[in-house]
Each structure stands twice: as C-alpha cells, then as structure tokens.
PDB file of N, CA and C in Angstrom:
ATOM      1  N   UNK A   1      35.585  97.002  20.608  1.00  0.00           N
ATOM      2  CA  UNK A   1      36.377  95.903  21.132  1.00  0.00           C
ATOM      3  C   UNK A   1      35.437  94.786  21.588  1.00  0.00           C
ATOM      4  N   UNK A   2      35.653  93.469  21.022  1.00  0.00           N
ATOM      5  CA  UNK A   2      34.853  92.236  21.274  1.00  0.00           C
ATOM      6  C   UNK A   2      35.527  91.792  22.838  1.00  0.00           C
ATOM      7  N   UNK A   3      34.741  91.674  23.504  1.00  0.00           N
ATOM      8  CA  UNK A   3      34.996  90.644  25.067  1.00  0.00           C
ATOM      9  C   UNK A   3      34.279  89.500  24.889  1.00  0.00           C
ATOM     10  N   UNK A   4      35.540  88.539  24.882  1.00  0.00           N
ATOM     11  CA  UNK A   4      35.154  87.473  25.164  1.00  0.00           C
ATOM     12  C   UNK A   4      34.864  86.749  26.363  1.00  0.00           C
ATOM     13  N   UNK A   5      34.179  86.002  26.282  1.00  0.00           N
ATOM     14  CA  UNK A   5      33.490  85.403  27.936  1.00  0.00           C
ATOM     15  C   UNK A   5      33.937  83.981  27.641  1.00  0.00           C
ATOM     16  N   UNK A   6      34.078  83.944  29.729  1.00  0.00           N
ATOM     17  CA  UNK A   6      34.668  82.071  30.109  1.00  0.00           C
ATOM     18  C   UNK A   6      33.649  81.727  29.373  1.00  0.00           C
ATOM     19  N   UNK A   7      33.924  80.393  29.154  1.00  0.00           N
ATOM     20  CA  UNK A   7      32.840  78.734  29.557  1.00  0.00           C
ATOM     21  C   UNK A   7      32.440  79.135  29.944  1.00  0.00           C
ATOM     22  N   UNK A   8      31.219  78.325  30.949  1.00  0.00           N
ATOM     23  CA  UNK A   8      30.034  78.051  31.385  1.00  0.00           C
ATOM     24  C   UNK A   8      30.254  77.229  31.814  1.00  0.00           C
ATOM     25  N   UNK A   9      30.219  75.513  30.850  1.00  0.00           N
ATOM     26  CA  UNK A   9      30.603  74.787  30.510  1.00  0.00           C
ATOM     27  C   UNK A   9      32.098  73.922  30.314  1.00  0.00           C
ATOM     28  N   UNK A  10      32.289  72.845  30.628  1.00  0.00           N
ATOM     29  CA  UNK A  10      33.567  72.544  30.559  1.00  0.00           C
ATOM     30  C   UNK A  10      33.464  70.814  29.816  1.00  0.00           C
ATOM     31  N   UNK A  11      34.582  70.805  29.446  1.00  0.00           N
ATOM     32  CA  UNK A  11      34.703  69.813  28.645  1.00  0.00           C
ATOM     33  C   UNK A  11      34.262  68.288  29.686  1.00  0.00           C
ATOM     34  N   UNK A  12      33.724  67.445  28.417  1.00  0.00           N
ATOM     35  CA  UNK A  12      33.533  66.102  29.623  1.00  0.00           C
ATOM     36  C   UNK A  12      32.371  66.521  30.372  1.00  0.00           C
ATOM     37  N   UNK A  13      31.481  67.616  30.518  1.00  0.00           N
ATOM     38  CA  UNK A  13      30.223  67.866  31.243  1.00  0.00           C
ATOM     39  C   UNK A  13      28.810  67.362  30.647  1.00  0.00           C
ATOM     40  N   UNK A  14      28.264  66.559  30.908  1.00  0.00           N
ATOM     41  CA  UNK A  14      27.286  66.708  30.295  1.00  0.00           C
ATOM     42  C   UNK A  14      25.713  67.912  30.749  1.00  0.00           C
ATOM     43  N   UNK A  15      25.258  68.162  29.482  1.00  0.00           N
ATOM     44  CA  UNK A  15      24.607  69.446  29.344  1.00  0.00           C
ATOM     45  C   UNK A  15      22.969  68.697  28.446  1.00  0.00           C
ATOM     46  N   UNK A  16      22.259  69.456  28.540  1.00  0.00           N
ATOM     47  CA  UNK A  16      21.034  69.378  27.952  1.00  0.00           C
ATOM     48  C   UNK A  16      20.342  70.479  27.071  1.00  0.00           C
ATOM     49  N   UNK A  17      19.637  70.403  26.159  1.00  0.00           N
ATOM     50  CA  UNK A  17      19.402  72.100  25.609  1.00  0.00           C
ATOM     51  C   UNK A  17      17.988  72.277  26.073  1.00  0.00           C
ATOM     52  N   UNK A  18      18.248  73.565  26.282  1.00  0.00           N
ATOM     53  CA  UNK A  18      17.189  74.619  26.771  1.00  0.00           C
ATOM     54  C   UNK A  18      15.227  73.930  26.469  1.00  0.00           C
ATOM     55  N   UNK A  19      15.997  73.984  24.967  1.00  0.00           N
ATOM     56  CA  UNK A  19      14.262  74.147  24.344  1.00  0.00           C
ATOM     57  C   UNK A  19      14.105  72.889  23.414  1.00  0.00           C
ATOM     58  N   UNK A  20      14.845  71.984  22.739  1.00  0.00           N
ATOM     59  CA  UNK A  20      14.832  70.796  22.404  1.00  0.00           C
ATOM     60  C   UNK A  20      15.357  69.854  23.210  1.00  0.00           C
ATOM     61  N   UNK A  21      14.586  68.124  22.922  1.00  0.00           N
ATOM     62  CA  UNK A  21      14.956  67.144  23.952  1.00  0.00           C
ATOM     63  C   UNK A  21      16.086  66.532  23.523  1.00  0.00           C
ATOM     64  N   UNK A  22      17.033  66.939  23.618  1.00  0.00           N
ATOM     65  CA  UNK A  22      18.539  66.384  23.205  1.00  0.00           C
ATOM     66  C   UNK A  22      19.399  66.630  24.381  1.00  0.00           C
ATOM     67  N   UNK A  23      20.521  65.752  24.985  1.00  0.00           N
ATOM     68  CA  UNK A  23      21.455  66.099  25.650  1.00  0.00           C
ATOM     69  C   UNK A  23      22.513  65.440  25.467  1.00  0.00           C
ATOM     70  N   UNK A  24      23.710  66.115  25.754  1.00  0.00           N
ATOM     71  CA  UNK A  24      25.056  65.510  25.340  1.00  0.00           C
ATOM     72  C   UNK A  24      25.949  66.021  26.404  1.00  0.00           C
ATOM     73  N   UNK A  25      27.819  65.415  25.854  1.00  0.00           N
ATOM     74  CA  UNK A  25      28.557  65.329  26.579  1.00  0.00           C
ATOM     75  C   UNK A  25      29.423  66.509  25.817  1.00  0.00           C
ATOM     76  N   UNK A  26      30.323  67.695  26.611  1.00  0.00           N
ATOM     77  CA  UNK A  26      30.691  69.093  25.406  1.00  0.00           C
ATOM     78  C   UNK A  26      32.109  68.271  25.122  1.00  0.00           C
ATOM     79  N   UNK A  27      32.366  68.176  23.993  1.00  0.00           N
ATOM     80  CA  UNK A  27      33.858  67.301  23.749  1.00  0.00           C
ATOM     81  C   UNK A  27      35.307  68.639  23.400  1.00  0.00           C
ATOM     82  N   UNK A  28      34.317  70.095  22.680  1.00  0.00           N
ATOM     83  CA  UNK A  28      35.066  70.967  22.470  1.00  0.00           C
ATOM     84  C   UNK A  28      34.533  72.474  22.426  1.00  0.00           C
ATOM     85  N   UNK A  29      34.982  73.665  22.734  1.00  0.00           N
ATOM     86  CA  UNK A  29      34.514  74.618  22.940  1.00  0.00           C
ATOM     87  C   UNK A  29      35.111  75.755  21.975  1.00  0.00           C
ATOM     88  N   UNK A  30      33.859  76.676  21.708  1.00  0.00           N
ATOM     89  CA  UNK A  30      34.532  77.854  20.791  1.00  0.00           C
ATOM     90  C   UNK A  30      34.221  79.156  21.615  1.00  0.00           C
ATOM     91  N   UNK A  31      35.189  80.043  22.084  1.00  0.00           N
ATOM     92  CA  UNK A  31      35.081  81.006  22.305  1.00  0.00           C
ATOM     93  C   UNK A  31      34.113  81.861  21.881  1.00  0.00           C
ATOM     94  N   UNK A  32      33.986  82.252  20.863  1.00  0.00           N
ATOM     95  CA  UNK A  32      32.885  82.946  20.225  1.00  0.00           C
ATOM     96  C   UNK A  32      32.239  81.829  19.182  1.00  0.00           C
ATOM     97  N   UNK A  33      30.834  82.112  18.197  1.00  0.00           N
ATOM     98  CA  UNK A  33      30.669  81.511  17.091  1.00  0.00           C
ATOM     99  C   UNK A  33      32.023  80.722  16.146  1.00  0.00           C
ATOM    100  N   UNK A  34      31.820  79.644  16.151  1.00  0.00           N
ATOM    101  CA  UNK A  34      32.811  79.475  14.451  1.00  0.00           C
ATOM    102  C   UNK A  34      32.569  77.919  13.551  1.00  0.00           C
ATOM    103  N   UNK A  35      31.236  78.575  13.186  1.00  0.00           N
ATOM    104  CA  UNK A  35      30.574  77.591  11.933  1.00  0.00           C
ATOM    105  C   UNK A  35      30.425  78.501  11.154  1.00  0.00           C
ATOM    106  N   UNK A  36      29.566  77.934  10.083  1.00  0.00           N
ATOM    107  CA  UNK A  36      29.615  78.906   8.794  1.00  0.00           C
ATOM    108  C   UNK A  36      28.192  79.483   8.680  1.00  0.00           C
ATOM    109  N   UNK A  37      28.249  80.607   7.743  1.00  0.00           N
ATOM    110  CA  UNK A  37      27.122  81.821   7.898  1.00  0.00           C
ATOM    111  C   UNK A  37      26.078  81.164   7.245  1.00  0.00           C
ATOM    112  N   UNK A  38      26.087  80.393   6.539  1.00  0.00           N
ATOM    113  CA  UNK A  38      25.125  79.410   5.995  1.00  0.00           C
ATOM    114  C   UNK A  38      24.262  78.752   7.134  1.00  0.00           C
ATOM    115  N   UNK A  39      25.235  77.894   8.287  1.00  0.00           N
ATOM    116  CA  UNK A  39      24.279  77.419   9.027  1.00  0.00           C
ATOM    117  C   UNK A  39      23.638  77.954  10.160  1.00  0.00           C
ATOM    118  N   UNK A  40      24.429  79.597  10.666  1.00  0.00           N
ATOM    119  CA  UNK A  40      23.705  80.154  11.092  1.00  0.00           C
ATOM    120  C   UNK A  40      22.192  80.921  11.004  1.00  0.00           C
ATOM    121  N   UNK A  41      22.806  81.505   9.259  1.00  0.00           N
ATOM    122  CA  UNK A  41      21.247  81.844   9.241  1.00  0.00           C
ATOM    123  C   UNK A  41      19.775  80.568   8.537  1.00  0.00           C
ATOM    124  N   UNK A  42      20.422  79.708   9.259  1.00  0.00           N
ATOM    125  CA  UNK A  42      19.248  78.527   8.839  1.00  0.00           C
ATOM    126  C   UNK A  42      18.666  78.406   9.948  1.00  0.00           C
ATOM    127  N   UNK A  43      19.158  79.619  10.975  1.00  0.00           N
ATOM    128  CA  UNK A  43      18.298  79.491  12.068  1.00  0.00           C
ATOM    129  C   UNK A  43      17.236  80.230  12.168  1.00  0.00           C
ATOM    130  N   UNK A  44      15.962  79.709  12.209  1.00  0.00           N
ATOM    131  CA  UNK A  44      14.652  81.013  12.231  1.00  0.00           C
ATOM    132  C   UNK A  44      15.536  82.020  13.248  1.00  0.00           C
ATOM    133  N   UNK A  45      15.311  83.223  12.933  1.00  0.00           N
ATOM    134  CA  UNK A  45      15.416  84.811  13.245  1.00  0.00           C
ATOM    135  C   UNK A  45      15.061  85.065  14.800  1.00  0.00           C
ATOM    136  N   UNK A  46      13.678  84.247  15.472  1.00  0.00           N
ATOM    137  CA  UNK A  46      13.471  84.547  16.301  1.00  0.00           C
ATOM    138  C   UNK A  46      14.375  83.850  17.618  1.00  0.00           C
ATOM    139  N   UNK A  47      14.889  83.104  16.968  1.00  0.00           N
ATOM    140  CA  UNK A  47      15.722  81.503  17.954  1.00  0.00           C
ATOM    141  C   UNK A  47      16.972  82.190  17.705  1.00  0.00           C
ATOM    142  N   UNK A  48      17.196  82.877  16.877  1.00  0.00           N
ATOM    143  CA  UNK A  48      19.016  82.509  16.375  1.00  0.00           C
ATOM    144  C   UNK A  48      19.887  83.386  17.472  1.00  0.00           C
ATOM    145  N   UNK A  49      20.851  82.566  17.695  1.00  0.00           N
ATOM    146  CA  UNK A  49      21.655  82.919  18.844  1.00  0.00           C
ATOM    147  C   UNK A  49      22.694  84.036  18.529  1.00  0.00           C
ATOM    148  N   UNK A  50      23.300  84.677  19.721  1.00  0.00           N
ATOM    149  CA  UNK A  50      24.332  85.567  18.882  1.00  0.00           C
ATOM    150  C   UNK A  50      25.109  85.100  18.953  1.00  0.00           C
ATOM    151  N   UNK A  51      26.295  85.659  18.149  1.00  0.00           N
ATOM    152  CA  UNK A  51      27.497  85.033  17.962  1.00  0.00           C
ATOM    153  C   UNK A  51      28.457  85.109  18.982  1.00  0.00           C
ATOM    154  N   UNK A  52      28.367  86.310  19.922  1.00  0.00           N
ATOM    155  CA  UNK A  52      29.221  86.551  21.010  1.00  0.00           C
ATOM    156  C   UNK A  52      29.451  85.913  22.120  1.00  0.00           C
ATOM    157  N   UNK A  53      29.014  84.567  21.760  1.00  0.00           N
ATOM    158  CA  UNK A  53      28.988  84.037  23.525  1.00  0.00           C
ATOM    159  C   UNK A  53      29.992  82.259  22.849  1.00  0.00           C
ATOM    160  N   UNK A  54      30.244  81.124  23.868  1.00  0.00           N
ATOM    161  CA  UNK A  54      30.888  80.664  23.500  1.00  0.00           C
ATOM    162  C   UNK A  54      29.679  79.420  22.977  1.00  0.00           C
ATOM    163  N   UNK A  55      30.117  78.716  22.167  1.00  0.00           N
ATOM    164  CA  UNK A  55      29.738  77.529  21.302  1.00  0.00           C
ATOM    165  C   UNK A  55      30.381  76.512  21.883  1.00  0.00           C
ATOM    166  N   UNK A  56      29.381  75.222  21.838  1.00  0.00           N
ATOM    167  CA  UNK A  56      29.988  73.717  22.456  1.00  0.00           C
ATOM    168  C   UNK A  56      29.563  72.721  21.521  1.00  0.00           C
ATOM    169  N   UNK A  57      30.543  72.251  21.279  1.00  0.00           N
ATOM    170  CA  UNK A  57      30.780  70.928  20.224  1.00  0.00           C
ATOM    171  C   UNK A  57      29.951  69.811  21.290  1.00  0.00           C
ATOM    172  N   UNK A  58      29.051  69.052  21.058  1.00  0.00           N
ATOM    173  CA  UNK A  58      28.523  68.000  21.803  1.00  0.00           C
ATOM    174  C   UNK A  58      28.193  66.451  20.945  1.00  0.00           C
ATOM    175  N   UNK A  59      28.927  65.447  21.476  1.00  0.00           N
ATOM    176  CA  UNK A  59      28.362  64.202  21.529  1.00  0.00           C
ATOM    177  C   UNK A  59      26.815  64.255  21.835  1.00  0.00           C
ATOM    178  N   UNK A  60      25.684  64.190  21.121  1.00  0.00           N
ATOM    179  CA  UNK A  60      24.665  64.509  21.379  1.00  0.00           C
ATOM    180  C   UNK A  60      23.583  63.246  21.309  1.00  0.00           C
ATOM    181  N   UNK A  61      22.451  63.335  21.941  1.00  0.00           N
ATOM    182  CA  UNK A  61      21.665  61.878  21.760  1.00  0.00           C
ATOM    183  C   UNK A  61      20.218  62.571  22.012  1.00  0.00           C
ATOM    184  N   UNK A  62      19.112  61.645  20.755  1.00  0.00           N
ATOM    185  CA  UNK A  62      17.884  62.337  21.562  1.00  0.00           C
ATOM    186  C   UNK A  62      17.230  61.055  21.517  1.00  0.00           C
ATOM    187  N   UNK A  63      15.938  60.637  21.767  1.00  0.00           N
ATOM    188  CA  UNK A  63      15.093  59.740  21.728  1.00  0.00           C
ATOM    189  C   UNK A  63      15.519  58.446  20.488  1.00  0.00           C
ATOM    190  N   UNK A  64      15.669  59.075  19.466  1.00  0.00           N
ATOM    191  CA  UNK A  64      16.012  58.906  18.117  1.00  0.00           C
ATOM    192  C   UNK A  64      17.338  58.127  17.875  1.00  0.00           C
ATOM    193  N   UNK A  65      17.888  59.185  17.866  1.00  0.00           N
ATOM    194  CA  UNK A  65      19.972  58.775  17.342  1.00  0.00           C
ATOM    195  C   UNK A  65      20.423  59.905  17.922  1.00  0.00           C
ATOM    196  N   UNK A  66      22.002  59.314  18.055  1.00  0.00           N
ATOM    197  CA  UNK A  66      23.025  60.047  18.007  1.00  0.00           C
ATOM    198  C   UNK A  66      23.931  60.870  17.514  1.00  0.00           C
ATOM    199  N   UNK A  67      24.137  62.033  17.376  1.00  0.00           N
ATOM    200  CA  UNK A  67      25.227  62.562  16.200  1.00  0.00           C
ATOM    201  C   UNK A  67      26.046  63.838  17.307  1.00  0.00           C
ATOM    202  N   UNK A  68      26.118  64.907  16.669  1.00  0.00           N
ATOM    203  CA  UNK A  68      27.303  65.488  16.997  1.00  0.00           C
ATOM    204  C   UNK A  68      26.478  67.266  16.903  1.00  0.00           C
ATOM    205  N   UNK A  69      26.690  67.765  17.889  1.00  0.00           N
ATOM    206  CA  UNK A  69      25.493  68.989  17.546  1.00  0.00           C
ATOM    207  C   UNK A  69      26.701  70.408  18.006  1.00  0.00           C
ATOM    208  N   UNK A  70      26.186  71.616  17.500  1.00  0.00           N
ATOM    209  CA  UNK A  70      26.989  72.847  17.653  1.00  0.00           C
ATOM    210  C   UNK A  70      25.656  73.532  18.277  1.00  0.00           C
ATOM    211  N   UNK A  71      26.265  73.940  20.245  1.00  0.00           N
ATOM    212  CA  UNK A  71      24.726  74.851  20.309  1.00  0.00           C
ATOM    213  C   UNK A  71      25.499  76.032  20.872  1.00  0.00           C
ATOM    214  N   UNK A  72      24.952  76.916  21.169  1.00  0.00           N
ATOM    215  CA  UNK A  72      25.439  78.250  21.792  1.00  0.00           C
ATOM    216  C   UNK A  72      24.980  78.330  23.428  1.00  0.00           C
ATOM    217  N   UNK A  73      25.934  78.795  24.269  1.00  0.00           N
ATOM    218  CA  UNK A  73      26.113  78.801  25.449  1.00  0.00           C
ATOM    219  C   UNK A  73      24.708  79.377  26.300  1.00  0.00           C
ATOM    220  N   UNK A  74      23.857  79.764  25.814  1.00  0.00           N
ATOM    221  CA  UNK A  74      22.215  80.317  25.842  1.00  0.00           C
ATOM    222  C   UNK A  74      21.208  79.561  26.194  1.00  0.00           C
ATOM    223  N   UNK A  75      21.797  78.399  25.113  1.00  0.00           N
ATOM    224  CA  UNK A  75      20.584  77.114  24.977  1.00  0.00           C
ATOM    225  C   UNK A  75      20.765  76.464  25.303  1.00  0.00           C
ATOM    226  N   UNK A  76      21.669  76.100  26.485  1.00  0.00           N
ATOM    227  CA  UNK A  76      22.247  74.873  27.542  1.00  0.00           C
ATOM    228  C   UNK A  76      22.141  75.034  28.775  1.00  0.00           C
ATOM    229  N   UNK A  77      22.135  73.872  29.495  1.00  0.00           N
ATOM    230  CA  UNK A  77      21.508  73.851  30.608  1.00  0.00           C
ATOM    231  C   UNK A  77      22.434  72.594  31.171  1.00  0.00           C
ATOM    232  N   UNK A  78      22.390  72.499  32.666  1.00  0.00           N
ATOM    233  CA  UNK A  78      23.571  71.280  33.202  1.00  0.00           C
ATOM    234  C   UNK A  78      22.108  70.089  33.319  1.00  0.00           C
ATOM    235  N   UNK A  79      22.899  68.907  32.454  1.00  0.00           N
ATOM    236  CA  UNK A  79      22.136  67.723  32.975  1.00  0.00           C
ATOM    237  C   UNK A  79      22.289  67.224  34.196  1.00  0.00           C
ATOM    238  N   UNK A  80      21.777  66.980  35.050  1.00  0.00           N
ATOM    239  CA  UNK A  80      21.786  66.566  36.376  1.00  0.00           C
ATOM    240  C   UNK A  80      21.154  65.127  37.057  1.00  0.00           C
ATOM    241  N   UNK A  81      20.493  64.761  35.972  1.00  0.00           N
ATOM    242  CA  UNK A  81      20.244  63.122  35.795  1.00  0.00           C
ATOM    243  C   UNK A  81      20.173  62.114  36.161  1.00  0.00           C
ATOM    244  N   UNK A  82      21.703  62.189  35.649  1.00  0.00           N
ATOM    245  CA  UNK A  82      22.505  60.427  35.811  1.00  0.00           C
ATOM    246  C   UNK A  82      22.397  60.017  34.914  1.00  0.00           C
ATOM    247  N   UNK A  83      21.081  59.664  34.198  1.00  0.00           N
ATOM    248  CA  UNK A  83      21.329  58.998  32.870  1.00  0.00           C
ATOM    249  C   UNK A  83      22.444  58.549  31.788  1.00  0.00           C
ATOM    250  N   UNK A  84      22.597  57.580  31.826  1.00  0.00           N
ATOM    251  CA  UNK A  84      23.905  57.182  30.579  1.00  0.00           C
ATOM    252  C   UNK A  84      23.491  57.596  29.485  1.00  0.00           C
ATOM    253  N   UNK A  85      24.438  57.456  28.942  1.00  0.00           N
ATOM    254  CA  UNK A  85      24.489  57.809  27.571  1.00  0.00           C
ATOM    255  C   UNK A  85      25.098  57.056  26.761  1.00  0.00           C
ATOM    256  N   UNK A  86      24.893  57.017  25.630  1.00  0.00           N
ATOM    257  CA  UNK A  86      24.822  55.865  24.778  1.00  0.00           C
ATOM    258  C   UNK A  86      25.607  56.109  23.070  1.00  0.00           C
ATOM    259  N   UNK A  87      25.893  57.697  23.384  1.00  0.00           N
ATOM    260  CA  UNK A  87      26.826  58.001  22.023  1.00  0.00           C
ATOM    261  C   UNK A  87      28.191  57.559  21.887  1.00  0.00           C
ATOM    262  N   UNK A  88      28.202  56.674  20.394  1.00  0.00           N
ATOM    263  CA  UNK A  88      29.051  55.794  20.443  1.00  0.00           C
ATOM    264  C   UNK A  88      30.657  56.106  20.494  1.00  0.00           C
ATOM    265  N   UNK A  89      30.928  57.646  20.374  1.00  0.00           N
ATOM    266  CA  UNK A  89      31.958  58.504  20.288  1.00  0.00           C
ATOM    267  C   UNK A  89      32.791  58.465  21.807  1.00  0.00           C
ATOM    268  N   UNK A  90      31.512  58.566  22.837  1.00  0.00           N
ATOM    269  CA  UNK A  90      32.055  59.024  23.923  1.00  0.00           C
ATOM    270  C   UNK A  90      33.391  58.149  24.783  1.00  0.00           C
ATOM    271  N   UNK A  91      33.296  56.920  24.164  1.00  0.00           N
ATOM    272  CA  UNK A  91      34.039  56.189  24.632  1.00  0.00           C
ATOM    273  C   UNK A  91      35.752  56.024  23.554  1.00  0.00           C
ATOM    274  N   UNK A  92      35.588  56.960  22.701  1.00  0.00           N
ATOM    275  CA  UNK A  92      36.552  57.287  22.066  1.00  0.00           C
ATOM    276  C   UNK A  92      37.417  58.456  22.325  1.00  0.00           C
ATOM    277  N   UNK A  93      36.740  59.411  22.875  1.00  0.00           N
ATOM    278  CA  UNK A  93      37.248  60.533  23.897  1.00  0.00           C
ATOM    279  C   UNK A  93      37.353  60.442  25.068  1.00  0.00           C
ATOM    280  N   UNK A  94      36.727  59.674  26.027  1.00  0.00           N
ATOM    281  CA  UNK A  94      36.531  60.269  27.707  1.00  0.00           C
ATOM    282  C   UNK A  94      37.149  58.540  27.897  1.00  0.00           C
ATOM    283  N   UNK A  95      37.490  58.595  29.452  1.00  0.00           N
ATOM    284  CA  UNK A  95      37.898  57.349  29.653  1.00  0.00           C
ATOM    285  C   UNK A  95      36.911  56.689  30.459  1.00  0.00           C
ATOM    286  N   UNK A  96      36.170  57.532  31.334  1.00  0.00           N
ATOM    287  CA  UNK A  96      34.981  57.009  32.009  1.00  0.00           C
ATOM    288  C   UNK A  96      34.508  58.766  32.877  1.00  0.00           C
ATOM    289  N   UNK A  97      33.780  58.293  34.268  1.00  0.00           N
ATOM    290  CA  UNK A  97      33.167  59.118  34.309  1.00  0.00           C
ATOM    291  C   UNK A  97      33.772  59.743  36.053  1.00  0.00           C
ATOM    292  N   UNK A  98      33.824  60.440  36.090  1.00  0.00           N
ATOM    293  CA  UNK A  98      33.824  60.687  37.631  1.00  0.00           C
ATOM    294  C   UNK A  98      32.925  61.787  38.196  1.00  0.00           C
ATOM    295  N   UNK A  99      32.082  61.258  38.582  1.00  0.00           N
ATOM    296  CA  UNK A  99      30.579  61.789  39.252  1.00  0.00           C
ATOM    297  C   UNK A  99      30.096  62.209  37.787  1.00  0.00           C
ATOM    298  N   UNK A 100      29.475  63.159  37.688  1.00  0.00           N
ATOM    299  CA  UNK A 100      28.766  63.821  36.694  1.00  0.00           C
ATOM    300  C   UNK A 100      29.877  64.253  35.233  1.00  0.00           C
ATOM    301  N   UNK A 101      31.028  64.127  35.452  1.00  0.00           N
ATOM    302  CA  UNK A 101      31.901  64.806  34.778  1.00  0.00           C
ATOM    303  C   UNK A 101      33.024  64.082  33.461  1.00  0.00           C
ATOM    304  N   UNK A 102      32.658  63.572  32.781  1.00  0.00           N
ATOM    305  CA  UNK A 102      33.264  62.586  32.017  1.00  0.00           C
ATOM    306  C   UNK A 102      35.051  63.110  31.901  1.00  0.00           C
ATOM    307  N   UNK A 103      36.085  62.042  32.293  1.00  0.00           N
ATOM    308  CA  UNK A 103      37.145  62.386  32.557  1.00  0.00           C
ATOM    309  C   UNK A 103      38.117  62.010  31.302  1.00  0.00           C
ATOM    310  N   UNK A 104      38.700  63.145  30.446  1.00  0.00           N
ATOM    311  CA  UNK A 104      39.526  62.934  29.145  1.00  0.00           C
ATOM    312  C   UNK A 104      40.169  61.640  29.001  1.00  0.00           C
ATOM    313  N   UNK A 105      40.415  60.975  27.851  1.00  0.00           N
ATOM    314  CA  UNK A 105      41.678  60.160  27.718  1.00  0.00           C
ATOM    315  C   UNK A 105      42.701  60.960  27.145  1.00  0.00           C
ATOM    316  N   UNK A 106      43.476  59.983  27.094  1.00  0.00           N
ATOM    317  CA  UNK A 106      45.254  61.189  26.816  1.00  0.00           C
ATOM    318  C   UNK A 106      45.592  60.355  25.295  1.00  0.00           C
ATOM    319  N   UNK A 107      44.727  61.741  24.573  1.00  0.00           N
ATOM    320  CA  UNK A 107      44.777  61.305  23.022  1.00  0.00           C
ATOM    321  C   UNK A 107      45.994  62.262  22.538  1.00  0.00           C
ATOM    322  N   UNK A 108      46.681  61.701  21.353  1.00  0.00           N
ATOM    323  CA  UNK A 108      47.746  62.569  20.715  1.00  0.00           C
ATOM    324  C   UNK A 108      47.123  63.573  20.063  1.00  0.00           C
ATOM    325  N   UNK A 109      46.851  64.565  20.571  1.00  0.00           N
ATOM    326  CA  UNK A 109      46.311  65.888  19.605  1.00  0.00           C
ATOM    327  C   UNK A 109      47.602  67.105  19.008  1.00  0.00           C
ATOM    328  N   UNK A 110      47.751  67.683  17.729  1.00  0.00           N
ATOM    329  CA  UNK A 110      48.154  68.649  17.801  1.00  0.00           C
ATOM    330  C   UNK A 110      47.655  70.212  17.995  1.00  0.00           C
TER     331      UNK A 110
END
C-alpha cells in the first residue's frame, strides 16, 4: 500500500532548490511523481529523486531566464529573501503578494 504524504509546500509559496541556483513560485502540486519515465530517468542515478513524495510545478527563474520547472519535494527549500521575481507568468496566476506568500487570482478552472 502506497502512503501518500501532505505538501510541504503550498501553492503561491515561493521555494528555492536545494542544489541548483534557481527559485520559483509552486503554481501546482502532484501528490506523488507524474511526468514521464523518459524525463525521469534523464536524471543521473545518483540525484534522481523518488517518486513517492510530492512534485511542484514552479514558475521558475535563474540568473539566466525564466521557464517552468518540475522538482520533487527533497530538493526544495523555503525562499526567505524577499527578492522579486520577475517570471512573466506570475502575474497571470497570483494577484499579488501577501508577505512571502503569493495570493491566487480567481481564474475559471475546470
């Protein structure tokens, strides 16, 4: 029998990863793994995360650019900062910010 585990993490938080300089805002969460086996095992062996824990969809930004990253609940860490952020998405999801915690807009989802 698989047990699944809370968040950590909650939507609208911004987070940082563990071991690369990237940090983002989590826009959506997966209970367990759910990308494809392809891009898991493109992860060197010694890094690769397990599948049992939950996954966070992130608005992501590093030095570089912006895009959209899938990390596992392992390799995250709470940004504590302040720093803005500058991914151009975020203002398409969140409406602004309240303290550390980026606060949803009220999008039509099904």
């Amino acid at each position: 029998m698989t047990t699944i585990r809370s968040a950590k993490y909650q939507i609208g938080q911004v987070v940082r990863h563990r071991v690369f300089p990237f940090r983002g805002v989590v826009f959506d969460v997966d209970p367990t793994f759910d990308n494809t086996e392809e891009w898991w095992l493109a992860i060197p062996e010694e890094i690769r995360p397990s599948k049992d824990q939950p996954f966070y969809h992130l608005f992501a930004e590093n030095d570089e650019s912006e895009y959209i990253a899938y990390v596992s609940e392992q390799n995250l860490l709470p940004d504590e900062s302040g720093e803005p952020l500058r991914h151009p998405q975020i203002s398409e999801f969140f409406a602004g910010r309240d303290g550390p915690v980026f606060r949803a807009r009220d999008l039509d989802v099904n």
